[in-house]
C-alpha atoms as a PDB file:
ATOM      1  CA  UNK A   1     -25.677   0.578  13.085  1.00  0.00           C
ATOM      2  CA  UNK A   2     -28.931  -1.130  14.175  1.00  0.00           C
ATOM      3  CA  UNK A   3     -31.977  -0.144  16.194  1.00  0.00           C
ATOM      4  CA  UNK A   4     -30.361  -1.830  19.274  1.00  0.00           C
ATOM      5  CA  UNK A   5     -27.045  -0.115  19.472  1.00  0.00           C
ATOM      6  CA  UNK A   6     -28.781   3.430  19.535  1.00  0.00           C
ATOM      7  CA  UNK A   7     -29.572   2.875  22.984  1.00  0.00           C
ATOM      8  CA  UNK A   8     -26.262   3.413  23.999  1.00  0.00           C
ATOM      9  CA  UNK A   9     -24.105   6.967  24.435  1.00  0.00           C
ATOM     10  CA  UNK A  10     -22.358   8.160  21.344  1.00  0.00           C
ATOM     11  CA  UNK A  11     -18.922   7.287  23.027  1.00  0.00           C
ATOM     12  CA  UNK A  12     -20.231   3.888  23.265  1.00  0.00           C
ATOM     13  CA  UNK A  13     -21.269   3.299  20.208  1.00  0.00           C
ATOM     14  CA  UNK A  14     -17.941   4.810  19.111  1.00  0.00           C
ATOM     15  CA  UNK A  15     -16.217   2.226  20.346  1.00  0.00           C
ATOM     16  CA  UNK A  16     -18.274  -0.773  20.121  1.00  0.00           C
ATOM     17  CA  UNK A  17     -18.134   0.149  16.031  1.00  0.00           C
ATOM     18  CA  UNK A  18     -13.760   0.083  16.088  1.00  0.00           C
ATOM     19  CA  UNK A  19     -13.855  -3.079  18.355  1.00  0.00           C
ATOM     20  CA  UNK A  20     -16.191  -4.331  15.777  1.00  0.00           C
ATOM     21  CA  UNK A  21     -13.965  -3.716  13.034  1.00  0.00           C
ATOM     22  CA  UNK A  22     -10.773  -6.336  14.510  1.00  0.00           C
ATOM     23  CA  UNK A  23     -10.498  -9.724  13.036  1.00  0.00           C
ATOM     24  CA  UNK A  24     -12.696 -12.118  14.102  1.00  0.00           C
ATOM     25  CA  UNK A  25     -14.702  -9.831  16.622  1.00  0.00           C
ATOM     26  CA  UNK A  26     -18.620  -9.057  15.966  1.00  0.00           C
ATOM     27  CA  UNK A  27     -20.951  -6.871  17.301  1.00  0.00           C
ATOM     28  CA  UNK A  28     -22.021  -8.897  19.773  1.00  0.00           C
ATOM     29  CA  UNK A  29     -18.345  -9.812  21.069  1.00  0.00           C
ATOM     30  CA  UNK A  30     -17.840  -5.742  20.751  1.00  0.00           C
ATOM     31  CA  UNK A  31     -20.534  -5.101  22.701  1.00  0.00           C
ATOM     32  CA  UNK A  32     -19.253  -7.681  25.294  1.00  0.00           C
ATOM     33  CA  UNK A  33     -15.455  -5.955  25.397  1.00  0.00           C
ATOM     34  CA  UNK A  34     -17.156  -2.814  25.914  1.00  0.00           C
ATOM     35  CA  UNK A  35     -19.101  -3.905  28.946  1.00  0.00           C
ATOM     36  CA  UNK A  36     -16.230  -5.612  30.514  1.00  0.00           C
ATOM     37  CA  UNK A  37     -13.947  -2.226  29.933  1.00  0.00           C
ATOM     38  CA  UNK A  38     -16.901  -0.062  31.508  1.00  0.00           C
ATOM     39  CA  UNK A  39     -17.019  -2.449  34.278  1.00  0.00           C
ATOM     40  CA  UNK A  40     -13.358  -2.663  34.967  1.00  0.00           C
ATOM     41  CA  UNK A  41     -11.505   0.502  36.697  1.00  0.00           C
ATOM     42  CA  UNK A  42     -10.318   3.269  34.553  1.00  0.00           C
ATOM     43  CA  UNK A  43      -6.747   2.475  35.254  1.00  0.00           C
ATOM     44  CA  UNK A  44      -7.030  -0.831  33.172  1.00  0.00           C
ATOM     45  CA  UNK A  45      -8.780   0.921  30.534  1.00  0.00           C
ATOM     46  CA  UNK A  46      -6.285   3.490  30.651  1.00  0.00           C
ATOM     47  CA  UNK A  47      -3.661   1.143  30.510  1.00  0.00           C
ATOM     48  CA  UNK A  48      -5.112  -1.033  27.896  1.00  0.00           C
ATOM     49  CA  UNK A  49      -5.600   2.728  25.460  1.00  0.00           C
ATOM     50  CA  UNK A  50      -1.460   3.609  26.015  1.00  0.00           C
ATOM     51  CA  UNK A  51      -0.800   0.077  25.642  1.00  0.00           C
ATOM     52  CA  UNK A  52      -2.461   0.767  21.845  1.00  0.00           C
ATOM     53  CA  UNK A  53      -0.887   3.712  21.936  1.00  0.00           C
ATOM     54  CA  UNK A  54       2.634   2.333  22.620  1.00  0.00           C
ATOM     55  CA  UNK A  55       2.179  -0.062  19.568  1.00  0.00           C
ATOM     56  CA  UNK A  56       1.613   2.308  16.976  1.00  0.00           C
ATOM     57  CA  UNK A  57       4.019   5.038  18.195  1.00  0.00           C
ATOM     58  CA  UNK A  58       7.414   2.696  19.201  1.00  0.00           C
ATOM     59  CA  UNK A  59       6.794  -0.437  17.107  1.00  0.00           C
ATOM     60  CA  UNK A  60       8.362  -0.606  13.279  1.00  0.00           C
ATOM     61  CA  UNK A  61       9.738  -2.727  10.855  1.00  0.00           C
ATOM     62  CA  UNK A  62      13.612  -3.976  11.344  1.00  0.00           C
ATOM     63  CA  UNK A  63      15.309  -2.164   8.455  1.00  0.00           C
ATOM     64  CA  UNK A  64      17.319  -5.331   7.395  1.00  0.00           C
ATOM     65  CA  UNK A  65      14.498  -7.932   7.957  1.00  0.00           C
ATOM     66  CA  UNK A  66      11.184  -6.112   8.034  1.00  0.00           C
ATOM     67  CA  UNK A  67      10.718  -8.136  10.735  1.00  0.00           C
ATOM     68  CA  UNK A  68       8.008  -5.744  13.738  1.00  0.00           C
ATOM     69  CA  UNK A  69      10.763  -4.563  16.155  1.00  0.00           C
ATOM     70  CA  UNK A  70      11.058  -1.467  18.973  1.00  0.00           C
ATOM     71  CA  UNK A  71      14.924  -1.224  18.250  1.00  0.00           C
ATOM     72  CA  UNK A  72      16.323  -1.352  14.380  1.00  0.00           C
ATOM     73  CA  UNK A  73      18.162  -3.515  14.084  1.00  0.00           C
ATOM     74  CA  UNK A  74      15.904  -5.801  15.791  1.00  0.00           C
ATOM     75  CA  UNK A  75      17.024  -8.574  18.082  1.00  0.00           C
ATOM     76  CA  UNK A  76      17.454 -11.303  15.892  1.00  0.00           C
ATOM     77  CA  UNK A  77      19.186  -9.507  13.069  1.00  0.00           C
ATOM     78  CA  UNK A  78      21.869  -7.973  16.139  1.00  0.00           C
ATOM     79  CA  UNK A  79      22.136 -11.186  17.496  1.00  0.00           C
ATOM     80  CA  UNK A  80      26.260 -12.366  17.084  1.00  0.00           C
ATOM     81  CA  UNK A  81      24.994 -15.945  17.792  1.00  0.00           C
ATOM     82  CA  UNK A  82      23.189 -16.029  14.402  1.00  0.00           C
ATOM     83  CA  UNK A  83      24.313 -17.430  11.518  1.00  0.00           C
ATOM     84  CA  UNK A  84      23.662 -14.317   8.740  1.00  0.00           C
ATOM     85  CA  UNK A  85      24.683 -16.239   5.908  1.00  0.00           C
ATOM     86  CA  UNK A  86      21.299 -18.398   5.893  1.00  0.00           C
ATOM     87  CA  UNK A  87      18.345 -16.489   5.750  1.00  0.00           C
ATOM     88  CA  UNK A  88      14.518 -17.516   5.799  1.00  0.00           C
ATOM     89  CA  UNK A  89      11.972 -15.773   3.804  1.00  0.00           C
ATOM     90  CA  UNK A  90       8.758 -15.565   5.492  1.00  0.00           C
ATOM     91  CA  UNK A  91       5.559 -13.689   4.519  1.00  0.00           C
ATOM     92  CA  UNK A  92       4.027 -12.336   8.356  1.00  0.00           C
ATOM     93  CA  UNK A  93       5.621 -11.601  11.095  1.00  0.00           C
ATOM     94  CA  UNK A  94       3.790 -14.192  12.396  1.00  0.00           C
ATOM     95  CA  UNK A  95       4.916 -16.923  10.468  1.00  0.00           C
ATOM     96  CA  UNK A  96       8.264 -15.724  12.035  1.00  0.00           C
ATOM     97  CA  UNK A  97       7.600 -16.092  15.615  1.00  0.00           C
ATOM     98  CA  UNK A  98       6.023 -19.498  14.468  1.00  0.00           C
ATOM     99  CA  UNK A  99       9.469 -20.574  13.221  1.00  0.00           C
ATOM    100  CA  UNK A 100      11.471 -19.519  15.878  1.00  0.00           C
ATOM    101  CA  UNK A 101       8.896 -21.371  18.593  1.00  0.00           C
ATOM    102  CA  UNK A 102      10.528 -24.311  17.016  1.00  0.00           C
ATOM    103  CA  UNK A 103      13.453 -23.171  18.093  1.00  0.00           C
ATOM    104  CA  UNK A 104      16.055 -24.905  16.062  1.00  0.00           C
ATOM    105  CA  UNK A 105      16.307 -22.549  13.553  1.00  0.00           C
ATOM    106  CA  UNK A 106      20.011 -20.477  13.970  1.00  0.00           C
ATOM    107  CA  UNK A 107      19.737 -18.396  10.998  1.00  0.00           C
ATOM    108  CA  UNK A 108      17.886 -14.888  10.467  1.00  0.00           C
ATOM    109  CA  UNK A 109      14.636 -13.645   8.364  1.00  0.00           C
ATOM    110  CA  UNK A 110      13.668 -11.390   5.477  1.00  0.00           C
ATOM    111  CA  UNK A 111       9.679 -10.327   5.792  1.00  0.00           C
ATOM    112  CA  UNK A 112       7.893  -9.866   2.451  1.00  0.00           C
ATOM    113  CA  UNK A 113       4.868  -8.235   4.870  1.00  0.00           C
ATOM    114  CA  UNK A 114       2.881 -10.175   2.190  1.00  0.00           C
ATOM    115  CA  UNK A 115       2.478 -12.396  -0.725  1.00  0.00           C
ATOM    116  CA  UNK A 116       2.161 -11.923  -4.678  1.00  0.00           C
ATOM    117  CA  UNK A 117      -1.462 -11.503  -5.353  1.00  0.00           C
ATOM    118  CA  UNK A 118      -1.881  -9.353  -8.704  1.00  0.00           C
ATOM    119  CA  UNK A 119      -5.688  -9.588  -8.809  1.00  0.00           C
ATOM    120  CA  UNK A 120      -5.722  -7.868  -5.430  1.00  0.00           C
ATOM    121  CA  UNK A 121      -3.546  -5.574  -6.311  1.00  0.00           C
ATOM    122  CA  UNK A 122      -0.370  -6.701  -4.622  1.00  0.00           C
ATOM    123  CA  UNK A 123       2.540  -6.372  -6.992  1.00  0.00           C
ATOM    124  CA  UNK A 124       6.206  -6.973  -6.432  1.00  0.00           C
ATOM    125  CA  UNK A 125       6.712  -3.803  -5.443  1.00  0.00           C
ATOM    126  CA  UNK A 126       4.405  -3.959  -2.923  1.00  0.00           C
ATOM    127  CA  UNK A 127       6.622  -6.017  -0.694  1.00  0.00           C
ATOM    128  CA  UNK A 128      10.005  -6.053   0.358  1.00  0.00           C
ATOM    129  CA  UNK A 129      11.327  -8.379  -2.467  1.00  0.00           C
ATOM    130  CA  UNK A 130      13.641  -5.891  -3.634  1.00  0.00           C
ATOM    131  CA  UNK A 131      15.329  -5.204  -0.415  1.00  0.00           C
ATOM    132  CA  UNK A 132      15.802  -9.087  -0.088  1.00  0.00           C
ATOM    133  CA  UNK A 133      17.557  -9.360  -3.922  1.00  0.00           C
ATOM    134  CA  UNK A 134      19.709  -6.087  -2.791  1.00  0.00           C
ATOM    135  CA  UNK A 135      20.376  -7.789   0.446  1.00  0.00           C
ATOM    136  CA  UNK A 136      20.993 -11.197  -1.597  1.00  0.00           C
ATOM    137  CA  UNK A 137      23.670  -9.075  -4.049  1.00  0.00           C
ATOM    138  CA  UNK A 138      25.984  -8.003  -1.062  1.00  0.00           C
ATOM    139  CA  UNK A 139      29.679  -8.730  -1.233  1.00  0.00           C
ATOM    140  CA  UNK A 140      32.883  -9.034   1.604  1.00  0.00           C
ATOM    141  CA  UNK A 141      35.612  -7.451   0.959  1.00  0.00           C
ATOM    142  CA  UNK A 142      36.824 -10.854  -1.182  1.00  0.00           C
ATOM    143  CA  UNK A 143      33.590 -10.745  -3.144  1.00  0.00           C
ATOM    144  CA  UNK A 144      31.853 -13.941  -1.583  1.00  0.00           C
ATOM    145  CA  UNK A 145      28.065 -13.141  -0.928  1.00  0.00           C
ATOM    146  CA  UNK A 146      26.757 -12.358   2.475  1.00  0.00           C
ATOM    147  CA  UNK A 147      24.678 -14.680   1.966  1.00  0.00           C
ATOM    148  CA  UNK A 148      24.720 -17.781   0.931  1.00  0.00           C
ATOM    149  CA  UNK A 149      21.348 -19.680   1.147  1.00  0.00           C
ATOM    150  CA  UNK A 150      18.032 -18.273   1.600  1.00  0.00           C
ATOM    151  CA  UNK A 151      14.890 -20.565   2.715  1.00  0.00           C
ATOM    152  CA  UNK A 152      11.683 -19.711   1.155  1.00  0.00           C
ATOM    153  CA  UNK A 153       9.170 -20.395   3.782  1.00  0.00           C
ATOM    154  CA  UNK A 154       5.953 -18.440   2.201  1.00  0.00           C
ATOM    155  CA  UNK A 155       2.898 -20.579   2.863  1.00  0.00           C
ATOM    156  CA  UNK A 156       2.052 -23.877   0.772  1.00  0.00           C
ATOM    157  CA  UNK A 157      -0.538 -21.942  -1.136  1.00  0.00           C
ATOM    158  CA  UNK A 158      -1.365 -20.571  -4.911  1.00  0.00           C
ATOM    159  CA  UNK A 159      -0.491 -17.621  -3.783  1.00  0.00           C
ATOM    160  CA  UNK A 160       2.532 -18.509  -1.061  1.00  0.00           C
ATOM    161  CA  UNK A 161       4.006 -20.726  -4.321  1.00  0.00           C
ATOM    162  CA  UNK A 162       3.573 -18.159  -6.938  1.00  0.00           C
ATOM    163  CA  UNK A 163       5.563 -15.729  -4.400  1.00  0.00           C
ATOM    164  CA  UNK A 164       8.149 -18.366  -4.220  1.00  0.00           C
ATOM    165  CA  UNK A 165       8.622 -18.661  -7.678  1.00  0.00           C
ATOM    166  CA  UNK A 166       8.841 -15.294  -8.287  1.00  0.00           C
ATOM    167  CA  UNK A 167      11.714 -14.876  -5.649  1.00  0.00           C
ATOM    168  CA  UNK A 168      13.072 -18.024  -7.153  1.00  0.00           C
ATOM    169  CA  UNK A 169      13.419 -15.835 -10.485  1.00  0.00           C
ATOM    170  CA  UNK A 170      14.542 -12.641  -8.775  1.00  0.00           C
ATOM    171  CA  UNK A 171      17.398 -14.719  -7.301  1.00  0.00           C
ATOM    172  CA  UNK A 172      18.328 -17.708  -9.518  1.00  0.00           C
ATOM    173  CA  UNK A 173      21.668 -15.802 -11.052  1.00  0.00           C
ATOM    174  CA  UNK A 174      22.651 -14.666  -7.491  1.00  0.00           C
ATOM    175  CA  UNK A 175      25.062 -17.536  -6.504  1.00  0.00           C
ATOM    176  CA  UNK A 176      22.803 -18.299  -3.479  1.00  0.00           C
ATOM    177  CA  UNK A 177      21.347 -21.934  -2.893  1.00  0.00           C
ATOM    178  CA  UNK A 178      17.920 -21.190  -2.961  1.00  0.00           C
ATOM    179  CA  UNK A 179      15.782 -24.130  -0.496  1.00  0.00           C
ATOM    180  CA  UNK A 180      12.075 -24.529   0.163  1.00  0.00           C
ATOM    181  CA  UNK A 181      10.567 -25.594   2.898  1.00  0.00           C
ATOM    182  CA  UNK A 182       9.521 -29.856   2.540  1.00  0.00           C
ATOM    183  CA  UNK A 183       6.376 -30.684   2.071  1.00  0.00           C
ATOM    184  CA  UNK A 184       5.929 -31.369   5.863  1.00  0.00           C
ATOM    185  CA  UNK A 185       3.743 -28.429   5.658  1.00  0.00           C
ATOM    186  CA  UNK A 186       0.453 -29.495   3.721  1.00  0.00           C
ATOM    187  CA  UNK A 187      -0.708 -27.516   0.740  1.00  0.00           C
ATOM    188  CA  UNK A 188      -2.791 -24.970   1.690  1.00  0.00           C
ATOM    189  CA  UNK A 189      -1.828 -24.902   5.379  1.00  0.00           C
ATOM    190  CA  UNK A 190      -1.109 -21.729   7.074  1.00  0.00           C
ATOM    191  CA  UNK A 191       2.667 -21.288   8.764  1.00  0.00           C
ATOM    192  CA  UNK A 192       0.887 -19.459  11.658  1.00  0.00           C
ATOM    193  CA  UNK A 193      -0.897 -23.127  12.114  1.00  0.00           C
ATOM    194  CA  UNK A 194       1.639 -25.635  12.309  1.00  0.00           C
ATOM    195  CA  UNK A 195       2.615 -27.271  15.095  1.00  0.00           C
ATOM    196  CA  UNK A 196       6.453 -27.478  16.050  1.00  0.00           C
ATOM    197  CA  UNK A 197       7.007 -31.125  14.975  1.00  0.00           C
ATOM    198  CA  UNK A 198       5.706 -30.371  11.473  1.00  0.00           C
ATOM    199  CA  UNK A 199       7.768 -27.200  11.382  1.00  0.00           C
ATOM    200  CA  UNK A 200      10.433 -29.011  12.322  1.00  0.00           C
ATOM    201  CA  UNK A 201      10.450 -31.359   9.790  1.00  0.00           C
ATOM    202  CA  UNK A 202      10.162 -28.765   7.283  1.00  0.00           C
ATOM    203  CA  UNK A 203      12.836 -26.758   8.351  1.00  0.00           C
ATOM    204  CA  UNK A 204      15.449 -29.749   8.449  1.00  0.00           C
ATOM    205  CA  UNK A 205      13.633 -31.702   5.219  1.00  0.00           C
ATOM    206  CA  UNK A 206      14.049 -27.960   3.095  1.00  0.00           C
ATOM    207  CA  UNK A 207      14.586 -29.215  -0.732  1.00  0.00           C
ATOM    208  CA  UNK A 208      16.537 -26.900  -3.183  1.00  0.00           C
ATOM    209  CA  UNK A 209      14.570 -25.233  -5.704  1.00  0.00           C
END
């Protein structure tokens, strides 16, 4: 805390410090969202905190996809206009609603909430990997898969490939085709990034892996 923020009321400071703490936001941006709520009527700041509030308390993760839903199942995963047999493996939720912005993608999603990253401590069993090679296994009543391709779409990084690789593993004896994104996407890009020609392109150009 420095010398300058003292000035200010305990309640202030308060929450110029959790502002402070978001992605991307500093103290001086803090201290600028704090003026403009104190400024504003306490209806709007009201609003804004059960907005927050509404977030944490009715949002969770899709218990077939992972995907951030108010509902489980969520939308897309309900959907009868969705083609369940092809399913895209995406790290974020927001690489997700990057995909669909595209919008000529017809099948559903499987959210690792992550990506394989051992040094920082993120294991396989970290993310939702399992649930996708349990959801993988599943059988009709004839004993043809569920399933019968699934897209890896993690990002075109060490870290996004390794994850893909590892999946690749996981799933190789499943009976699945098992795709990657094309290279449309450069190496080291971010999904969240692309624009909707390049994602596109990569969703149409997918290579088997």
């Amino acid at each position: 805390m420095t010398e300058h923020s003292m000035a200010y009321s305990a309640s202030v400071r308060r929450l110029m410090e959790l502002l402070g703490q978001l992605p991307g936001v500093g103290s001086r941006s803090a201290e600028r969202m704090v003026f403009h709520i104190l400024k504003g009527s306490s209806e709007d700041a009201l609003a804004l905190a059960d907005a927050i509030r509404a977030v944490k308390q009715q949002v969770r993760h899709c218990s077939i996809c992972y995907h951030l839903t108010e509902t489980d199942p969520c939308e897309i995963c309900r959907d009868p206009g969705r083609d369940k047999g092809l399913v895209c493996v995406v790290e974020q939720p927001k690489d997700l609603f990057q995909i669909e912005s595209v919008g000529s993608y017809k099948g559903v999603y499987h959210v690792l909430l992550g990506h394989l990253a051992p040094l920082d401590g993120i294991n396989p069993e970290n993310l939702t990997i399992e649930a996708l090679v349990q959801r993988v296994s599943q059988r009709d009543a004839s004993g043809t898969p569920l399933v019968r391709e699934v897209i890896i779409a993690t990002n075109p990084t060490m870290d996004g490939d390794g994850t893909a690789l590892y999946i690749q593993s996981r799933l190789e004896n499943s009976g699945v085709i098992i795709s990657r994104l094309a290279r449309g996407l450069p190496a080291g890009a971010q999904i969240e990034h692309a624009n909707k020609a390049i994602l596109a392109d990569a969703l149409s150009g997918r290579i088997k892996m």
